[in-house]
PDB file of N, CA and C in Angstrom:
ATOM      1  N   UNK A   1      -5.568   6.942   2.735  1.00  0.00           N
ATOM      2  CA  UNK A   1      -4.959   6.293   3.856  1.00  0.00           C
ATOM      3  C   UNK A   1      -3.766   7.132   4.283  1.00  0.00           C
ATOM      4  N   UNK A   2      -3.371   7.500   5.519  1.00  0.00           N
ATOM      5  CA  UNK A   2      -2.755   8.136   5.969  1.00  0.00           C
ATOM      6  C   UNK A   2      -1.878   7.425   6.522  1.00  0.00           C
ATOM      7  N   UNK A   3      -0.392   7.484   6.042  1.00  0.00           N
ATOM      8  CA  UNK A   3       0.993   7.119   6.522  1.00  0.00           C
ATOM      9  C   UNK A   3       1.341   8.218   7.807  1.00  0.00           C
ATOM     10  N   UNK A   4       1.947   7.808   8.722  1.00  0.00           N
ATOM     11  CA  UNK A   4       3.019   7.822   8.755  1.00  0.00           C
ATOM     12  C   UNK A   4       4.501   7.337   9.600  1.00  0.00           C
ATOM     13  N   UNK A   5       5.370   7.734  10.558  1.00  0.00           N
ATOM     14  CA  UNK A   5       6.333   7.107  10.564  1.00  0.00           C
ATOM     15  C   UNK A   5       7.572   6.486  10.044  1.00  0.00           C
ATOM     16  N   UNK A   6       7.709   5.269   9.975  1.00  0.00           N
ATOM     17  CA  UNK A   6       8.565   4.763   9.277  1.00  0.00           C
ATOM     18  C   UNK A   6       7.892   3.501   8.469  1.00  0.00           C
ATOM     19  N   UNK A   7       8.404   2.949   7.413  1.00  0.00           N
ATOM     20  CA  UNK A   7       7.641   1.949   6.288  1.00  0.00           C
ATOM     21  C   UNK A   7       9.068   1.081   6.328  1.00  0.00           C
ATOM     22  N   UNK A   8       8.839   0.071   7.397  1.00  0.00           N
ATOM     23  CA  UNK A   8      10.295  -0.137   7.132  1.00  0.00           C
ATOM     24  C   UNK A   8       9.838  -2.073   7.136  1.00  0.00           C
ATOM     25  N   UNK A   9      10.782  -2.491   6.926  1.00  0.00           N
ATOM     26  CA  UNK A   9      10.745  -4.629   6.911  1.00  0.00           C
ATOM     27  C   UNK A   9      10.089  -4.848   8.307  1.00  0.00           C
ATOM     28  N   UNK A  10      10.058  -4.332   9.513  1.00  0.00           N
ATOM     29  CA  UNK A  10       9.590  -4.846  10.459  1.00  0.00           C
ATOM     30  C   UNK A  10       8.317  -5.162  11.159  1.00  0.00           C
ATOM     31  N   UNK A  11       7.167  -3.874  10.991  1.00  0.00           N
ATOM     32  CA  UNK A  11       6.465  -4.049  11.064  1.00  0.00           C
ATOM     33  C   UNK A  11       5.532  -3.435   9.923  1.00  0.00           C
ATOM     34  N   UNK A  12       5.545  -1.925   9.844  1.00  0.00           N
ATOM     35  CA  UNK A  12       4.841  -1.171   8.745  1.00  0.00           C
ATOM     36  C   UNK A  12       4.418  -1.933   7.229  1.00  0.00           C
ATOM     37  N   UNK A  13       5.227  -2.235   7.213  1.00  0.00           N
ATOM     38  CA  UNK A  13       5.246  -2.610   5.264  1.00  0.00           C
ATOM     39  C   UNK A  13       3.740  -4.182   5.564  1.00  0.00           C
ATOM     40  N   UNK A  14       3.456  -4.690   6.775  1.00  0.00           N
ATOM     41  CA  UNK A  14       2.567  -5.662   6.769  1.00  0.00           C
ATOM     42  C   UNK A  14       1.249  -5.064   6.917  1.00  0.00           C
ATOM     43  N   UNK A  15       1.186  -3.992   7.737  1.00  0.00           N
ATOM     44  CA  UNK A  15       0.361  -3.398   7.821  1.00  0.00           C
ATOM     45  C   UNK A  15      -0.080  -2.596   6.699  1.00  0.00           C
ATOM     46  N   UNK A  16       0.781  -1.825   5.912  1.00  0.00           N
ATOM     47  CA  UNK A  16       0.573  -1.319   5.060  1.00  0.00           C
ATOM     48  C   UNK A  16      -0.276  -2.556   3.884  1.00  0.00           C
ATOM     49  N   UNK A  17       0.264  -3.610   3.574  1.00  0.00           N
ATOM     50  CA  UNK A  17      -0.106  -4.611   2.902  1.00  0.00           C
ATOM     51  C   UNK A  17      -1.311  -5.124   3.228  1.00  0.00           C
ATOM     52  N   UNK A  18      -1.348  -5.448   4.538  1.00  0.00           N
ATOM     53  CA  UNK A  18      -2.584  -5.591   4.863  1.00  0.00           C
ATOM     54  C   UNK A  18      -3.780  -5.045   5.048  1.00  0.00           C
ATOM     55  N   UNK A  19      -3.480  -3.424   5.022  1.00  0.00           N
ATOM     56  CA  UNK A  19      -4.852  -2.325   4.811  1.00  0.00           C
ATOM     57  C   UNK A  19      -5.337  -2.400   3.376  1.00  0.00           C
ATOM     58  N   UNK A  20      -3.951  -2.071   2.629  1.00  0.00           N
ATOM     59  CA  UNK A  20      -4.556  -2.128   0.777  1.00  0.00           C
ATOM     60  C   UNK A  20      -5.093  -3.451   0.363  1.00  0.00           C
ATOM     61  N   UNK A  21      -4.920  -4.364   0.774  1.00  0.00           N
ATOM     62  CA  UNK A  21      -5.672  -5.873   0.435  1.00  0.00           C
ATOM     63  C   UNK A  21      -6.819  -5.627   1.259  1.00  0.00           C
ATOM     64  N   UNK A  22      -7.442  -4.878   2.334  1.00  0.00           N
ATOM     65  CA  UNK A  22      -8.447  -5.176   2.771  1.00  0.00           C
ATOM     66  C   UNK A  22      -9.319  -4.170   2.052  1.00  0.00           C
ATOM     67  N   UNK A  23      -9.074  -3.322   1.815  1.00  0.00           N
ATOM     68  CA  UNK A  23      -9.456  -1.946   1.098  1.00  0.00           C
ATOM     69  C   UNK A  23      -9.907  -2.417   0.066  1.00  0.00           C
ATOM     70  N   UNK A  24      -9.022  -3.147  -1.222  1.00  0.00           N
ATOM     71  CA  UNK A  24      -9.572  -3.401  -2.246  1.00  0.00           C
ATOM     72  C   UNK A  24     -10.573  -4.552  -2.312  1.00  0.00           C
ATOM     73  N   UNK A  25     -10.804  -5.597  -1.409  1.00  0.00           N
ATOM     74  CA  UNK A  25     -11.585  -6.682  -0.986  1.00  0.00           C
ATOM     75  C   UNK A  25     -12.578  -6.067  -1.086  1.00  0.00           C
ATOM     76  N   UNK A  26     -12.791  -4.402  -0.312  1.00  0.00           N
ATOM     77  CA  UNK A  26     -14.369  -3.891  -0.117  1.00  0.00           C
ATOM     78  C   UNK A  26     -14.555  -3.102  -1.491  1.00  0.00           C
ATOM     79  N   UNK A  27     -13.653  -2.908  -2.019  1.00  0.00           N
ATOM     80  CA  UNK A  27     -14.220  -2.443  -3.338  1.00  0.00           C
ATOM     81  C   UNK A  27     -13.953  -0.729  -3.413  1.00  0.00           C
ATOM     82  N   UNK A  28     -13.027  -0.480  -2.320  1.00  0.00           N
ATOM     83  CA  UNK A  28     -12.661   0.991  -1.851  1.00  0.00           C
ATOM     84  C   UNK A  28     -11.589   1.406  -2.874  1.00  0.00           C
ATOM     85  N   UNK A  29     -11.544   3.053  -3.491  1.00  0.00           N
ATOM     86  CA  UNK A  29     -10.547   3.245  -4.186  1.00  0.00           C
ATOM     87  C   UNK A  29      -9.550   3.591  -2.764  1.00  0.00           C
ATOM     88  N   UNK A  30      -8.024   3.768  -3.303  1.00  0.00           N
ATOM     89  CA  UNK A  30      -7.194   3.959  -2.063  1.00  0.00           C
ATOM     90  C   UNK A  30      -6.199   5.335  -2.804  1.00  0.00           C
ATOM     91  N   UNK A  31      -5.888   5.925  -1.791  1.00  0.00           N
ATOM     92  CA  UNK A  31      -5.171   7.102  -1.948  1.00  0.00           C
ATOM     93  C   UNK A  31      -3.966   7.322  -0.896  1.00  0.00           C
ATOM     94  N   UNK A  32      -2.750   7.113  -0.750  1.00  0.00           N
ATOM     95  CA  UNK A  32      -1.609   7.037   0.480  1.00  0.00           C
ATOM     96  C   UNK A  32      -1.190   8.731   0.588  1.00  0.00           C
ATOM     97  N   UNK A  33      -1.371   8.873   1.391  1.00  0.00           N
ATOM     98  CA  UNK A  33      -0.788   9.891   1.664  1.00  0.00           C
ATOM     99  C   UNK A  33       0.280   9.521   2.791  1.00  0.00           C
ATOM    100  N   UNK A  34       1.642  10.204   2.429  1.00  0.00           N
ATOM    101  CA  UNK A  34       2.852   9.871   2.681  1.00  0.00           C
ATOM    102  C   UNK A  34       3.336  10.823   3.182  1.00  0.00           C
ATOM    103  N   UNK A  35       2.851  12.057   3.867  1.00  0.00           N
ATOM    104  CA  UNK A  35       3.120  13.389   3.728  1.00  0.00           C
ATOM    105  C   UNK A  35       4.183  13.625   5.101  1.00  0.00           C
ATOM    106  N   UNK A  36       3.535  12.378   6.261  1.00  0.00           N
ATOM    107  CA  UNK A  36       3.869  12.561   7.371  1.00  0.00           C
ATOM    108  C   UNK A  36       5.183  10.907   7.626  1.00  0.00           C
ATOM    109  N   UNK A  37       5.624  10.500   6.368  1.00  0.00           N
ATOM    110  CA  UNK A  37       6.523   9.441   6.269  1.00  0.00           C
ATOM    111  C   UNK A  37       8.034   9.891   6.617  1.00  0.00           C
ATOM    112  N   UNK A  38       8.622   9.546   7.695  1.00  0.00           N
ATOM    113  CA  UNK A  38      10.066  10.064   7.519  1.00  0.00           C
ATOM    114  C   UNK A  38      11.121   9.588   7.536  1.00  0.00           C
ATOM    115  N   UNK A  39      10.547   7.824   6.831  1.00  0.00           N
ATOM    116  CA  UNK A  39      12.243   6.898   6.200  1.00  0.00           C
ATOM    117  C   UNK A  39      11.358   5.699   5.962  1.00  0.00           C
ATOM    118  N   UNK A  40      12.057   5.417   4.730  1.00  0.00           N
ATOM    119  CA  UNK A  40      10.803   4.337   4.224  1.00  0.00           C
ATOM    120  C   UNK A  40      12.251   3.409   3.878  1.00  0.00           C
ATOM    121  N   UNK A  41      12.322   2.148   4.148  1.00  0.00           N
ATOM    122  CA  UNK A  41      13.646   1.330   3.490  1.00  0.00           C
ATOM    123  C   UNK A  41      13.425   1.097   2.267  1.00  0.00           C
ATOM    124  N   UNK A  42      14.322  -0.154   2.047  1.00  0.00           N
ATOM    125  CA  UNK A  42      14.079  -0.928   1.076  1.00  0.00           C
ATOM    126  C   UNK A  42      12.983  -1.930   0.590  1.00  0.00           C
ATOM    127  N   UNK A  43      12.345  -2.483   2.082  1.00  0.00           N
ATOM    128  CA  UNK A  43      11.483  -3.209   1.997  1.00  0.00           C
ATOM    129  C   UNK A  43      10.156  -2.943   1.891  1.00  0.00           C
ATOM    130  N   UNK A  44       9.939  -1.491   2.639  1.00  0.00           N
ATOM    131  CA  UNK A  44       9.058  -0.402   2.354  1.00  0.00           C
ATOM    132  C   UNK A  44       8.645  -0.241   1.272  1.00  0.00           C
ATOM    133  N   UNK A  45      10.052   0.748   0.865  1.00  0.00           N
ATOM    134  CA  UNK A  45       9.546   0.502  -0.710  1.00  0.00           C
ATOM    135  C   UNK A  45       8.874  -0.284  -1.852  1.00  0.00           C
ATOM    136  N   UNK A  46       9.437  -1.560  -1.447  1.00  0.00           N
ATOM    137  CA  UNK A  46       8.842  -2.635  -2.488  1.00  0.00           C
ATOM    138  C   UNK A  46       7.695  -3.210  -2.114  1.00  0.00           C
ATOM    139  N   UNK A  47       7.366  -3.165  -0.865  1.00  0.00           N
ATOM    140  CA  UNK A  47       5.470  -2.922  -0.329  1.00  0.00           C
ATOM    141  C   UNK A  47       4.890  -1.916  -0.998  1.00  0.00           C
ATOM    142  N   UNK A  48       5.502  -1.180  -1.322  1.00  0.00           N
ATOM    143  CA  UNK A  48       4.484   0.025  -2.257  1.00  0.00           C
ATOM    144  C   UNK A  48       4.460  -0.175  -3.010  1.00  0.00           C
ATOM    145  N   UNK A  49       5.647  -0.654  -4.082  1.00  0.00           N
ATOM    146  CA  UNK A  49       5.595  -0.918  -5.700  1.00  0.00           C
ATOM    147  C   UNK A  49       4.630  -2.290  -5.746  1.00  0.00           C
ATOM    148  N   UNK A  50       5.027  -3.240  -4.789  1.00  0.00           N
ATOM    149  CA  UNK A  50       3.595  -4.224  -4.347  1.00  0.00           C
ATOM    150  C   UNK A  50       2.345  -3.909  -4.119  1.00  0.00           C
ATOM    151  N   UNK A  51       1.876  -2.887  -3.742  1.00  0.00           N
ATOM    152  CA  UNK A  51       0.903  -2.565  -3.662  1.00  0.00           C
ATOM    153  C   UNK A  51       0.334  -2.088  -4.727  1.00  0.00           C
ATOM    154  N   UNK A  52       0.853  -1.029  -5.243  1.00  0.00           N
ATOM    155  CA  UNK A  52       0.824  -0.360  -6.886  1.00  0.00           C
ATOM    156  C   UNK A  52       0.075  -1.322  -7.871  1.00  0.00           C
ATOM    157  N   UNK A  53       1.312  -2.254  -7.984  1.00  0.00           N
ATOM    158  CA  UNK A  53       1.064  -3.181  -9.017  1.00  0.00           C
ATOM    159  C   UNK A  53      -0.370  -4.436  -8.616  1.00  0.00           C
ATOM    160  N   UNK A  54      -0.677  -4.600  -7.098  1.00  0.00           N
ATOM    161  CA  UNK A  54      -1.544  -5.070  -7.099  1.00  0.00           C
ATOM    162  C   UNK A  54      -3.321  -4.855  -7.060  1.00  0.00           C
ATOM    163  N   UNK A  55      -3.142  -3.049  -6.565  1.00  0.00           N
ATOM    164  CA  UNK A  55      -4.568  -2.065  -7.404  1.00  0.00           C
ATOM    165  C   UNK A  55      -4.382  -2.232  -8.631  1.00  0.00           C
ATOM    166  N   UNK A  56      -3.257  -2.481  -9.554  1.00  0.00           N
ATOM    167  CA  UNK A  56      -3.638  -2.312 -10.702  1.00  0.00           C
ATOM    168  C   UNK A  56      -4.528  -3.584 -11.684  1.00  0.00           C
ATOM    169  N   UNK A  57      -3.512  -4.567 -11.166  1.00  0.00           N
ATOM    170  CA  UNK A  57      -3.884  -5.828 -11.610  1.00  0.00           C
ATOM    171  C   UNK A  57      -5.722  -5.650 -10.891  1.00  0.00           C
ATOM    172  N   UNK A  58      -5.730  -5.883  -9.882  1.00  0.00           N
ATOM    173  CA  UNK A  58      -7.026  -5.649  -9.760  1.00  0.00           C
ATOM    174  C   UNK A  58      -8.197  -4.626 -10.900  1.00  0.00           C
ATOM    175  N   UNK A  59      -7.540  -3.230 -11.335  1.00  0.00           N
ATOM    176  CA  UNK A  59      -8.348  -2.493 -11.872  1.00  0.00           C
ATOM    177  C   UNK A  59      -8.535  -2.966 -13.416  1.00  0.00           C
ATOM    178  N   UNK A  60      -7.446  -3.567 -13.947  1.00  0.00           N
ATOM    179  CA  UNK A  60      -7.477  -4.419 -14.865  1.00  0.00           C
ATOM    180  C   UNK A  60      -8.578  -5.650 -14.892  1.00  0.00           C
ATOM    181  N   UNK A  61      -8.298  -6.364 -14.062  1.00  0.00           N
ATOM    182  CA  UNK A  61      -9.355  -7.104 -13.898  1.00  0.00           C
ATOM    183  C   UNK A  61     -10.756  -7.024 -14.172  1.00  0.00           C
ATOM    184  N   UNK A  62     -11.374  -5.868 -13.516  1.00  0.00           N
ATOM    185  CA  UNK A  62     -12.334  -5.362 -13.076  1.00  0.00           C
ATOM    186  C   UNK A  62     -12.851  -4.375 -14.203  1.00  0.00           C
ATOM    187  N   UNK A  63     -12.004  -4.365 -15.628  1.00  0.00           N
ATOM    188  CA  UNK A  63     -12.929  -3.578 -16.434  1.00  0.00           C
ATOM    189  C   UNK A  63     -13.008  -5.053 -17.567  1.00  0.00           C
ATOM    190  N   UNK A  64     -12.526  -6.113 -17.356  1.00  0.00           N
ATOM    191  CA  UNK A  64     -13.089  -6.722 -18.315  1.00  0.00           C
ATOM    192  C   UNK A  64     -14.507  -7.154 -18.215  1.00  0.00           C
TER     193      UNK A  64
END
């Protein structure tokens, strides 16, 4: 998935949330590329560590 812009509380970070929840629904691995990101906040950020942690829990899931 290709970033970029800004990842900020306003709009990005929902979108962002809302691609990786749809992504993993289909059963897609996901890969961010961030290459073209050029200010990510605070809230940004913690959409990603949200996100992180919620492929994982998922991949967890999914090998029992």
């Amino acid at each position: 998935m290709d970033c970029s812009g800004r990842i900020t509380l306003v709009r990005a970070s929902v979108i962002l949330r809302d691609t990786v929840r749809d992504l993993l629904a289909r059963n897609k691995k996901i890969l961010l590329n961030l290459g073209d990101v050029n200010y990510i906040d605070s809230s940004g950020i913690g959409e990603l560590v949200s996100a992180y942690t919620t492929v994982r829990i998922k991949a967890a899931n999914s090998s029992c």
